[in-house]
Protein backbone atom coordinates (compact mmCIF):
# COMPACT_ATOMS: atom_id res chain seq x y z
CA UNK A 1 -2.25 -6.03 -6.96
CA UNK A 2 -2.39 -4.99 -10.65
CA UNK A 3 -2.46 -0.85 -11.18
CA UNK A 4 -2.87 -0.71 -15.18
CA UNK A 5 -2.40 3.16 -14.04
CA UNK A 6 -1.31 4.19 -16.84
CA UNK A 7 0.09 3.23 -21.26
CA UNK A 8 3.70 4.53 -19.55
CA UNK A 9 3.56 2.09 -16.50
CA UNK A 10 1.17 -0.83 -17.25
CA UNK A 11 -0.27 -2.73 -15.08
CA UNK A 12 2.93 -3.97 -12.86
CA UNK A 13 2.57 -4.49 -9.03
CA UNK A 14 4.60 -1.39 -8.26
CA UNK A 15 3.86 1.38 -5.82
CA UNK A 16 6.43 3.70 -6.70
CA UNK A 17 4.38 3.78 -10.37
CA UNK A 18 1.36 4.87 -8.43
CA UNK A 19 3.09 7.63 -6.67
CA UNK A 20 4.79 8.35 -10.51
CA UNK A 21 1.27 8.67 -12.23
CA UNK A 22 -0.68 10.43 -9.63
CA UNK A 23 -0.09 13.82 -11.52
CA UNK A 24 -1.77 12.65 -14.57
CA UNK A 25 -4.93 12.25 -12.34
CA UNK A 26 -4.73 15.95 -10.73
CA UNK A 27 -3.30 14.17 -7.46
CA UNK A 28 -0.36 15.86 -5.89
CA UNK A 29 2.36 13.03 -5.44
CA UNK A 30 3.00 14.18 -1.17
CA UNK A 31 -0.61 13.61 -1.36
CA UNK A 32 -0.55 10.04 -3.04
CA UNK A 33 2.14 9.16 -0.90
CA UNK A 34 0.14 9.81 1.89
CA UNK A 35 -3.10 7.68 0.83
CA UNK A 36 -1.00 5.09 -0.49
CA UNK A 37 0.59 4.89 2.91
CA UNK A 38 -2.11 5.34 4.89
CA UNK A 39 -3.49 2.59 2.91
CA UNK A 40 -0.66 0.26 3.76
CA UNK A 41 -0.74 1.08 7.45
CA UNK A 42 -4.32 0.05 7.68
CA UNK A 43 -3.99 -2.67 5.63
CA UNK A 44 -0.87 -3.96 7.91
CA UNK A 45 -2.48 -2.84 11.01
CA UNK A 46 -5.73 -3.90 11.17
CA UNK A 47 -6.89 -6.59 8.28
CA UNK A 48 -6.30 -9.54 10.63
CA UNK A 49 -9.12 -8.63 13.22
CA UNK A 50 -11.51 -7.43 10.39
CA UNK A 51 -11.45 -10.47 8.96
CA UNK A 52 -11.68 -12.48 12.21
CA UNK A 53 -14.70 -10.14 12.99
CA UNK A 54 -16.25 -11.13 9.87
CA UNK A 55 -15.76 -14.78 9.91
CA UNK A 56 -12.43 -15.50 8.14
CA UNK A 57 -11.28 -18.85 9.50
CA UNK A 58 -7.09 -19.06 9.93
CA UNK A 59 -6.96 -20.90 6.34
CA UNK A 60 -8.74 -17.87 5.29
CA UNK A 61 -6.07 -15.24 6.52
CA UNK A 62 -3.61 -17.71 5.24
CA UNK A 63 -4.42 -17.48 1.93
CA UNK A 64 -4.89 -14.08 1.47
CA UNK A 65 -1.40 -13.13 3.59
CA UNK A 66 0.72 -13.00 0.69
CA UNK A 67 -1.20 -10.05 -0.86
CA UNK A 68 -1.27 -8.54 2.43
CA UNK A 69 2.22 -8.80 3.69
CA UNK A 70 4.32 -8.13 0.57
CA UNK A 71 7.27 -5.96 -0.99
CA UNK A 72 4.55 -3.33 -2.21
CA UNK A 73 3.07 -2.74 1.33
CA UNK A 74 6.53 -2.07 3.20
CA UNK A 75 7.54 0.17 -0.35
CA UNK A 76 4.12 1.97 0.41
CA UNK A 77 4.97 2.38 4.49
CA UNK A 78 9.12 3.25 4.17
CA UNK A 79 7.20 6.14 1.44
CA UNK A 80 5.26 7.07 4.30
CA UNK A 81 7.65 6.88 6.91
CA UNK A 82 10.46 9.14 4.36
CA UNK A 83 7.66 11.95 4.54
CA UNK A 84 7.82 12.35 7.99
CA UNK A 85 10.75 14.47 9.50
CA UNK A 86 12.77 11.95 12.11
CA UNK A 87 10.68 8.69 11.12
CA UNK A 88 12.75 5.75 10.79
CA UNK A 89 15.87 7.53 12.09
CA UNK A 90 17.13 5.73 15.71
């Protein structure tokens, strides 16, 4: 993943620069936080069995697991989990 979000950021894979520049696009960061999570949770949750369901052979998922499974995606889900009161907490 490459953002190029913004002159001030460039284009490094880093979530927490999404969630920084969402206010120069008229997006209210609680609200990018929540996409961007969202995003992640689906992506974790659920991109194994769409791709099964569409053909993708095990080498397939292989090789697309490390942009799937990756420092960004658990940044983008602990975001999501800090928003919500008692998440993460045992």
């Amino acid at each position: 993943m490459k953002t190029a979000i913004s002159e001030i950021h460039g284009n490094a894979l880093d979530v927490d620069n999404l969630i920084d520049a969402a206010p120069l696009f008229d997006v209210d960061t609680d609200d990018a936080v929540s996409v961007v999570s969202a995003m992640a949770t689906t992506i974790k949750d659920e991109w194994r069995a769409i791709g099964v369901k569409v053909g993708m052979t095990s080498a397939d998922v292989k090789a697309i697991l490390p942009g799937d499974e990756n420092a960004q995606i658990d940044r983008a889900l602990a975001l999501g989990s800090a928003m919500v009161p008692g998440a993460g907490s045992s």
